[in-house]
Protein backbone atom coordinates (compact mmCIF):
# COMPACT_ATOMS: atom_id res chain seq x y z
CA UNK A 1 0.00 0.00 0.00
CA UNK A 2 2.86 1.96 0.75
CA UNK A 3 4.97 1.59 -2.17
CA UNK A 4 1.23 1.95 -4.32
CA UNK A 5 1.04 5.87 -2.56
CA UNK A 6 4.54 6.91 -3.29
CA UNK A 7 3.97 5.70 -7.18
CA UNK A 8 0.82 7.73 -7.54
CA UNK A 9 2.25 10.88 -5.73
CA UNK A 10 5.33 10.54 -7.96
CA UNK A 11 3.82 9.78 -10.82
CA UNK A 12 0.87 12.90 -10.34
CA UNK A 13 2.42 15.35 -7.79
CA UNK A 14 -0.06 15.74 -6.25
CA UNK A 15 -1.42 18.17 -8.25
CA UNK A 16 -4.52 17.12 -9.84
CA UNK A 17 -6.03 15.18 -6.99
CA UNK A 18 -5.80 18.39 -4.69
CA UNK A 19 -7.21 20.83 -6.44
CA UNK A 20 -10.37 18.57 -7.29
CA UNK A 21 -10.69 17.88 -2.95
CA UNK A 22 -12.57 20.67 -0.82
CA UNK A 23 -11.14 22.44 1.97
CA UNK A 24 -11.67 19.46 4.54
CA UNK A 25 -10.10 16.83 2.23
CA UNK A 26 -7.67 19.15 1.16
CA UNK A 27 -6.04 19.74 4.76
CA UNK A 28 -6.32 15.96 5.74
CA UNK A 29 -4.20 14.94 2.23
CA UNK A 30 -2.09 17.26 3.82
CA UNK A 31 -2.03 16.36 7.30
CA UNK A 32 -1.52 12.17 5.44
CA UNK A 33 1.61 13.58 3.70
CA UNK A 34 3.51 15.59 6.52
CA UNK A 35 3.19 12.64 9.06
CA UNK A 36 4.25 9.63 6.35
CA UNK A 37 5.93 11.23 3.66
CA UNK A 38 7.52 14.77 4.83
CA UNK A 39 9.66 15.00 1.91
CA UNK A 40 6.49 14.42 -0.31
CA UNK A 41 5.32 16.75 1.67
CA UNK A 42 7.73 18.99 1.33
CA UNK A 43 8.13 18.90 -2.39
CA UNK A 44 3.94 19.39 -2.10
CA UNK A 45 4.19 22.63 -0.20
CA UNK A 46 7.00 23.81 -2.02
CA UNK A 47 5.48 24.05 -5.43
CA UNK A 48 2.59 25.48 -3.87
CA UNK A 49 4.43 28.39 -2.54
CA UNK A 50 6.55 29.25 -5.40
CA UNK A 51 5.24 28.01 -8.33
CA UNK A 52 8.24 25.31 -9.06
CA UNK A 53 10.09 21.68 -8.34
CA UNK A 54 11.60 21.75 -5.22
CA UNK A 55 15.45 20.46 -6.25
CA UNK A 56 16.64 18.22 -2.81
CA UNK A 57 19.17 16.68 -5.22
CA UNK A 58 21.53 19.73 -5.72
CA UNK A 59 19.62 22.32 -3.70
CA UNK A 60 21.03 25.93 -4.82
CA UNK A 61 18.44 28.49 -3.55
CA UNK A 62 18.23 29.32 0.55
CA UNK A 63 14.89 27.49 0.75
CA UNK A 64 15.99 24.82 -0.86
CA UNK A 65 19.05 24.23 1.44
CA UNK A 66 16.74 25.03 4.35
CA UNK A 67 14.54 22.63 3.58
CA UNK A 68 17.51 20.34 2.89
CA UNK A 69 18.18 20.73 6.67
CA UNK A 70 14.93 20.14 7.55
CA UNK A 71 14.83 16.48 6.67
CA UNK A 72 17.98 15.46 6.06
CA UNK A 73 20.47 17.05 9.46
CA UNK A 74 19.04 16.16 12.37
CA UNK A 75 21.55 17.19 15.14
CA UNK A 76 20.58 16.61 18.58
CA UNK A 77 22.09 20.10 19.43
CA UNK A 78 19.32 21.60 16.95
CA UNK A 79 16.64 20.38 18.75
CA UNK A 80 18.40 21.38 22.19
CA UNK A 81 18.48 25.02 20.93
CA UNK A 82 15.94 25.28 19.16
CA UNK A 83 13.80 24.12 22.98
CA UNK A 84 13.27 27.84 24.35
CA UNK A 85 14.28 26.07 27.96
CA UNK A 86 16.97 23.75 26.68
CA UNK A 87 18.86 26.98 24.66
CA UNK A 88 19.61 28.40 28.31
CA UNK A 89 21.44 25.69 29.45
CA UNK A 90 23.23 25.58 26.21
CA UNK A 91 24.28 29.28 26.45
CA UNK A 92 24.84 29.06 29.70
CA UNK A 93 27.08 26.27 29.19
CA UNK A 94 29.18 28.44 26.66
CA UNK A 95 29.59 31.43 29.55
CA UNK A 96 26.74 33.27 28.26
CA UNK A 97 24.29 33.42 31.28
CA UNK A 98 24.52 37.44 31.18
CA UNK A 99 22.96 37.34 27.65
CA UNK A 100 19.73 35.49 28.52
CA UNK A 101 16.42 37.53 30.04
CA UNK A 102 15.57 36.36 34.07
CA UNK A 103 13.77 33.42 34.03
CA UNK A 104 11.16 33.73 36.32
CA UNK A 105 9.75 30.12 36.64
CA UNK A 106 9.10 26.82 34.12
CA UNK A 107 5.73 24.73 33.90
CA UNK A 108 4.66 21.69 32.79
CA UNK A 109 1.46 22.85 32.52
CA UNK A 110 -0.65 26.50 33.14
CA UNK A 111 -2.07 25.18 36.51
CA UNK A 112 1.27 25.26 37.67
CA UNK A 113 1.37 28.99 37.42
CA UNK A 114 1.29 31.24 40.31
CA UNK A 115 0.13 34.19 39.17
CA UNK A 116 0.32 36.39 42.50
CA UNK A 117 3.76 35.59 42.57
CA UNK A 118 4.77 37.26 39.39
CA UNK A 119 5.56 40.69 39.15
CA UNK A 120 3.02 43.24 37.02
CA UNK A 121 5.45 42.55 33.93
CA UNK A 122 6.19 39.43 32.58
CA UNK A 123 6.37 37.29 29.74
CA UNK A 124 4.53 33.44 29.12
CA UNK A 125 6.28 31.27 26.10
CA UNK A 126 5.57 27.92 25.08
CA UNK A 127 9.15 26.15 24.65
CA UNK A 128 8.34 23.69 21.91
CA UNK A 129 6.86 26.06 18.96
CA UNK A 130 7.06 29.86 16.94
CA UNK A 131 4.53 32.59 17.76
CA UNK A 132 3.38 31.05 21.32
CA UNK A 133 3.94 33.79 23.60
CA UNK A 134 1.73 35.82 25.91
CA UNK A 135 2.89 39.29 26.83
CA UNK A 136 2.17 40.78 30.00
CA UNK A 137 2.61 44.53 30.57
CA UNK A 138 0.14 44.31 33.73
CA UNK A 139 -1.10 41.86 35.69
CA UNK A 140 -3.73 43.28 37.30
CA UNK A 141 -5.33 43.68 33.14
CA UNK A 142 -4.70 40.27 32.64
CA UNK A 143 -7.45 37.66 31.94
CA UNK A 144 -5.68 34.86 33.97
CA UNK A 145 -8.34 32.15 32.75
CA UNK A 146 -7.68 32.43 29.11
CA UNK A 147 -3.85 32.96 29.37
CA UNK A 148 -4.22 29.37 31.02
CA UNK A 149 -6.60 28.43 28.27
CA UNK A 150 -4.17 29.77 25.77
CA UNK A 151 -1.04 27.77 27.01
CA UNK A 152 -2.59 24.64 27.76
CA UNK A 153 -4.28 24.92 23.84
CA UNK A 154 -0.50 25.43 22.32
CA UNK A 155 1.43 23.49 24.67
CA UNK A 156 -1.05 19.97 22.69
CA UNK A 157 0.50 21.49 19.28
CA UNK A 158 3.17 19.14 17.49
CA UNK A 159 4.77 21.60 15.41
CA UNK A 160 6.50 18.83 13.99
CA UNK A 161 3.23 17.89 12.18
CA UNK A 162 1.21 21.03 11.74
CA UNK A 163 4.21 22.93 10.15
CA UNK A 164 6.84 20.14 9.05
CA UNK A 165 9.26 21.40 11.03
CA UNK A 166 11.13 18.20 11.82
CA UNK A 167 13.33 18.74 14.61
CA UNK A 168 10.77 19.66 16.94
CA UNK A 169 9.38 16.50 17.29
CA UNK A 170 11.71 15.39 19.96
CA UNK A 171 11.06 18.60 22.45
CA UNK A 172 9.04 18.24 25.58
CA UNK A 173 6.08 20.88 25.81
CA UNK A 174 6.96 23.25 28.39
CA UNK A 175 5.90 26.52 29.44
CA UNK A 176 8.70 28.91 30.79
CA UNK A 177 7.97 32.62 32.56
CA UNK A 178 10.64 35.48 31.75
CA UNK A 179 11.06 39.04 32.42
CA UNK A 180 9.40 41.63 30.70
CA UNK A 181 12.18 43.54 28.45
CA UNK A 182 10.93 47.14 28.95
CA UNK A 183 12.86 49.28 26.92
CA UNK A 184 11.48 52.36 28.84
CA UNK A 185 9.96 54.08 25.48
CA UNK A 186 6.67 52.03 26.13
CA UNK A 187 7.12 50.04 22.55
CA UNK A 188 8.06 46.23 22.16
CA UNK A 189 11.62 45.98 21.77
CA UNK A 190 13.08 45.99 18.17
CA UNK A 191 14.58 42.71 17.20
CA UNK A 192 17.94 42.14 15.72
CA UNK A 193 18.16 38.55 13.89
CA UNK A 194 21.71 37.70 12.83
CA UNK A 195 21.66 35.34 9.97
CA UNK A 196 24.61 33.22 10.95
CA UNK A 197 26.59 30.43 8.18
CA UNK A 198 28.70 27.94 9.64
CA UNK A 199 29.82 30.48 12.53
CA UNK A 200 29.93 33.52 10.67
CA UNK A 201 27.64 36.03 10.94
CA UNK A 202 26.70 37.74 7.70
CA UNK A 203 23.67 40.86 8.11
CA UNK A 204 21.07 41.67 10.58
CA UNK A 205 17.39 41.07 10.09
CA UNK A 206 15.23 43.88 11.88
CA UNK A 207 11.97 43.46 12.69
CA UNK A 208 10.41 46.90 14.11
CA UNK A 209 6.58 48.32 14.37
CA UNK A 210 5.38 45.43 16.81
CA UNK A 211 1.76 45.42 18.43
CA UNK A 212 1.03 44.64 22.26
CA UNK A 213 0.92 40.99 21.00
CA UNK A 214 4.69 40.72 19.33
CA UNK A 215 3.42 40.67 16.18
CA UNK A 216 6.00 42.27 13.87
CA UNK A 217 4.91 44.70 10.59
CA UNK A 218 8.13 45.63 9.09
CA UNK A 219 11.23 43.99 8.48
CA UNK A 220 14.91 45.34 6.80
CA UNK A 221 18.03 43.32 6.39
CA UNK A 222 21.18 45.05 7.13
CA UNK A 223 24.77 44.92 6.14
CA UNK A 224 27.31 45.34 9.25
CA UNK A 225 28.39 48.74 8.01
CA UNK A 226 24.24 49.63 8.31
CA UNK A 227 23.41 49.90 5.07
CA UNK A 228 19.98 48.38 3.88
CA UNK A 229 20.38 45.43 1.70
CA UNK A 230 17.34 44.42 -0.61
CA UNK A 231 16.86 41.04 0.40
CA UNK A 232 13.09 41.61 1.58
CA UNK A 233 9.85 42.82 0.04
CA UNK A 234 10.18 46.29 -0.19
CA UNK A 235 6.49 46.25 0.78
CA UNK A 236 7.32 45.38 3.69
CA UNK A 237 10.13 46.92 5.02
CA UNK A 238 9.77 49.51 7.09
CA UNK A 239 9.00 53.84 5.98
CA UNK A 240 12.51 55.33 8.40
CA UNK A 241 15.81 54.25 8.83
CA UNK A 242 16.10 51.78 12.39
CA UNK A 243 19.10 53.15 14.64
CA UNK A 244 22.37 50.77 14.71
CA UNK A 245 21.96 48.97 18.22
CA UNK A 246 24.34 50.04 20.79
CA UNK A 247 24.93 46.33 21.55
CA UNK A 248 25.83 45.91 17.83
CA UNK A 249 29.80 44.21 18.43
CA UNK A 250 28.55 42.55 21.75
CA UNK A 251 25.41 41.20 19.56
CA UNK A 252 27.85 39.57 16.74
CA UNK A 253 30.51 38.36 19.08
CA UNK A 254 27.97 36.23 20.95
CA UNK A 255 26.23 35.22 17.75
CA UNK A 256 29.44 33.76 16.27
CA UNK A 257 30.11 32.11 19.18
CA UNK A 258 26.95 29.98 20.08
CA UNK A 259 26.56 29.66 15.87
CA UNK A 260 29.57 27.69 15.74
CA UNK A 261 28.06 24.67 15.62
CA UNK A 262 25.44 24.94 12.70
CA UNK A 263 25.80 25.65 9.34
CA UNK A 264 22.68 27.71 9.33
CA UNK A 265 20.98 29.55 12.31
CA UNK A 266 18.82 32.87 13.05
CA UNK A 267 20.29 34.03 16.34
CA UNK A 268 17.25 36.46 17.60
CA UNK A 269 18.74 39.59 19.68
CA UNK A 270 17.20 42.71 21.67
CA UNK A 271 18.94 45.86 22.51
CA UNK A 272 17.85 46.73 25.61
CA UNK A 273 19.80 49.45 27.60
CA UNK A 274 22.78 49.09 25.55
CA UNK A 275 23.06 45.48 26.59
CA UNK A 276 22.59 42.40 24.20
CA UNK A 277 19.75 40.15 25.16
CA UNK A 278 19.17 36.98 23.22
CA UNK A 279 15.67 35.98 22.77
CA UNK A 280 15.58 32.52 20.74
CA UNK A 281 17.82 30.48 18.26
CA UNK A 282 15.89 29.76 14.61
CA UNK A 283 16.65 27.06 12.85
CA UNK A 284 13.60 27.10 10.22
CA UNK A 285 12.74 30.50 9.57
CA UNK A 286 9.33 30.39 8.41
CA UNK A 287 8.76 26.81 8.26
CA UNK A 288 11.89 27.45 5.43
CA UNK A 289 9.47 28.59 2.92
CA UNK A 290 9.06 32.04 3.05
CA UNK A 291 8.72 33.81 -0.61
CA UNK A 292 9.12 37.15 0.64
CA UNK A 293 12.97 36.76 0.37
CA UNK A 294 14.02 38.46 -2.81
CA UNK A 295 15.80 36.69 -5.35
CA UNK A 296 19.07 38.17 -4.57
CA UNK A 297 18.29 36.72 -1.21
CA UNK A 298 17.67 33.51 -1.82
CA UNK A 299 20.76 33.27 -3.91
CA UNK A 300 23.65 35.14 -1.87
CA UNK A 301 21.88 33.14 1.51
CA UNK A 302 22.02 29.81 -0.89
CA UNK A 303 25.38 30.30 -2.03
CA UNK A 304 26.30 30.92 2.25
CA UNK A 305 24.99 27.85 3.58
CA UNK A 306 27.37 25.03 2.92
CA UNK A 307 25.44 21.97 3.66
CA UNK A 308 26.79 19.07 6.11
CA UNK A 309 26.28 15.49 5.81
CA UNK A 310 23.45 14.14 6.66
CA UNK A 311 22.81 13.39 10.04
C-alpha cells in the first residue's frame, strides 16, 4: 500500500487530486503527507508556494538548502536550541548566562502557574513552537483564565506535524515565565536577527513596528556597516531608517560564538539598555518557505549555507 502511494504521488504530484478535494479533504491529504511522507510533503508545499520543483538533489536556492536541513540534518544540538528552555542551558554552558532575560519560573502545565507571585510585567512562552507567547505589561489587566486556556491549547500542538518542522518533534512541551524587556519608550523591543553560516555572521534582520501581542509589521536586512540590503519585500520593510543597536559588536561576538556549531541559524537579539539580550535560536525560519525573500536573497543566503552530511 505503501509503495502503491509513493507511485501515484510521484507519478501525479499531487497536483490534480488536490485541487479537485474541498477544503476538509484538502487539509487531511495534507495532514496524510507531513506525518508519512515529509519530503512528499515537502516537495507538495514547495510548489505550492513558489510556483516550481523543489530540487533536494543539488539544492542551490536558501529554501531549498533550508529545507535540505529540515529532513535530512538532524543534530541533537538543533533540537536542544531550538527548545526555548533547553537553549539556556546551552548558552549558559558556553559562559553566556549574562545574555539570557531572568527566568522567572518553568511549567509543565498553566495550573502550575502562580500568578500572585509574578511581578506586574512578565512574559509566558511555550518552549516547543514559533509565535506562542503571551505578553504581560500588567497583571492586574490580565485575563488569567484564558492565558491558562491559551497555554494549555498550544502546549497539545506538534509543530512537527502542523508545520513540518522536523526537529521539533523530539522537544518536551513546556511553558517557561521570563522578564518583561521594557525598553522604557513604552514600545516592544526591536529585534535584531543575525543570519549566521557555519559560525559567521553575515547581516542583521530587523523586525520593528510590533503590536502589544509581538506581532511584527516591518522587516529590513542590514549589512554590518548599516546599510539596507534588498533582500526583503520592499512592501514590507519599514518607511525610516532603524538606529544601529548600541549592543551591535557585543550582539555579533555572541552570535558567532553559540553559531559555531550549525551551518545555518537565526540568532534572535534585543537591545535593551545598551546590553545584548538573546531571545531565541531559529533554525527554520518560516517553516523554510518564506517567498518574501528576494531573489538576490535567496541566492547570496544559498550560495552561504554550505550543507553538512546528513545526520
Amino acid at each position: 500500500m505503501t509503495a502503491l502511494i509513493k507511485k501515484l504521488y510521484k507519478k501525479t504530484r499531487a497536483t490534480y487530486y488536490y485541487y479537485t478535494l474541498n477544503h476538509s479533504l484538502k487539509g487531511r491529504y495534507e495532514n496524510f503527507l507531513l506525518q508519512f511522507f515529509p519530503r512528499q510533503h515537502a516537495e507538495f508545499r514547495y510548489k505550492r508556494v513558489f510556483g516550481r520543483e523543489l530540487n533536494l538533489e543539488h539544492p542551490v536556492t536558501f529554501s531549498e538548502k533550508l529545507i535540505w536541513l529540515n529532513l535530512f540534518w538532524k543534530h541533537p544540538l538543533k533540537t536542544e536550541c531550538g527548545d526555548k528552555y533547553t537553549m539556556r542551558l546551552y548558552v549558559e554552558k558556553l559562559g553566556y548566562r549574562n545574555v539570557l532575560p531572568e527566568l522567572l519560573g518553568v511549567y509543565n502545565s498553566s495550573s502550575e502557574i502562580d500568578f500572585k507571585a509574578l511581578p506586574q510585567k512578565f512574559v509566558l512562552k511555550c518552549t516547543h513552537g514559533c509565535g506562542c507567547n503571551i505578553i504581560c505589561t500588567n497583571k492586574d489587566e490580565l485575563n488569567q483564565e484564558m492565558a491558562r486556556q491559551r497555554l494549555d491549547a498550544w502546549l497539545k500542538i506538534d509543530y512537527s506535524k502542523s508545520a513540518g518542522e522536523l526537529h521539533y518533534a523530539s522537544m518536551k512541551p513546556r511553558i517557561i515565565c521570563e522578564e518583561f524587556l521594557d525598553n522604557l519608550d513604552g514600545k516592544q523591543p526591536t529585534d535584531f536577527k543575525v543570519f549566521c553560516f557555519n559560525g559567521k555572521a553575515n547581516c542583521v534582520f530587523v523586525a520593528t513596528d510590533r503590536d502589544p501581542h509581538g506581532h511584527t509589521d516591518k522587516y529590513d536586512f542590514y549589512d554590518f556597516n548599516w546599510n539596507k540590503l534588498p533582500y526583503y519585500k520592499s512592501s514590507l520593510n519599514a518607511d525610516r531608517e532603524i538606529p544601529k543597536p548600541a549592543s551591535f559588536c557585543e550582539i555579533i561576538e555572541i552570535a558567532e560564538t553559540l553559531s559555531k556549531p550549525f551551518p545555518f541559524v537565526r540568532m534572535d537579539f534585543y537591545n535593551i539598555k545598551g546590553k545584548a539580550i538573546l531571545g531565541e535560536m531559529t533554525f527554520t525560519p518560516s517553516g523554510c518557505m518564506s517567498n518574501d525573500f528576494t531573489d538576490l536573497a535567496q541566492q547570496t543566503f544559498g550560495s552561504l549555507l554550505v550543507l553538512p552530511k546528513p545526520v
